[in-house]
Protein backbone atom coordinates (compact mmCIF):
# COMPACT_ATOMS: atom_id res chain seq x y z
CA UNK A 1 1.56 -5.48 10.81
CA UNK A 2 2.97 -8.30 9.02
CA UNK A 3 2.17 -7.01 5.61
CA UNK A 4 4.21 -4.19 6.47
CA UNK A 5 6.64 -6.56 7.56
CA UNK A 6 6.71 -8.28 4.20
CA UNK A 7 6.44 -5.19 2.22
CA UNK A 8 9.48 -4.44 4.28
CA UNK A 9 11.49 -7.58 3.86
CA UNK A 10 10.35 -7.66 -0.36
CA UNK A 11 12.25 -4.14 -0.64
CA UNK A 12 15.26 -5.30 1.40
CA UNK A 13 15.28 -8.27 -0.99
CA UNK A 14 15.21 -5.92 -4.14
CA UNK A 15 17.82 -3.84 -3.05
CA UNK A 16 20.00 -6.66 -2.38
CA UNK A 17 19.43 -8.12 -5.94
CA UNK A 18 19.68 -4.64 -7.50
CA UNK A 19 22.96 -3.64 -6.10
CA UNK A 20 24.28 -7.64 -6.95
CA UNK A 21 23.36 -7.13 -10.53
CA UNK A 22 24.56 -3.58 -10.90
CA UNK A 23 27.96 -5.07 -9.15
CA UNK A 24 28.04 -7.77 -11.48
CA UNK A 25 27.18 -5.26 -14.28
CA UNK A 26 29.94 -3.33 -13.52
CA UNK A 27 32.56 -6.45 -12.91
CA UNK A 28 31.87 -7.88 -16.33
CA UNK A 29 32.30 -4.54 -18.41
């Protein structure tokens, strides 16, 4: 269950980066 839980909170985390970068992408053009 908690390896789940991590797998879990690692996506959440690369979401959160992704859609940061591909704001700041989109700020900086």
């Amino acid at each position: 269950m908690a390896k789940d839980e991590a797998q879990l909170g690692l996506e959440l985390l690369v979401l959160k980066v992704h859609s940061s970068t591909k704001r700041q992408y989109y700020h900086g053009r």
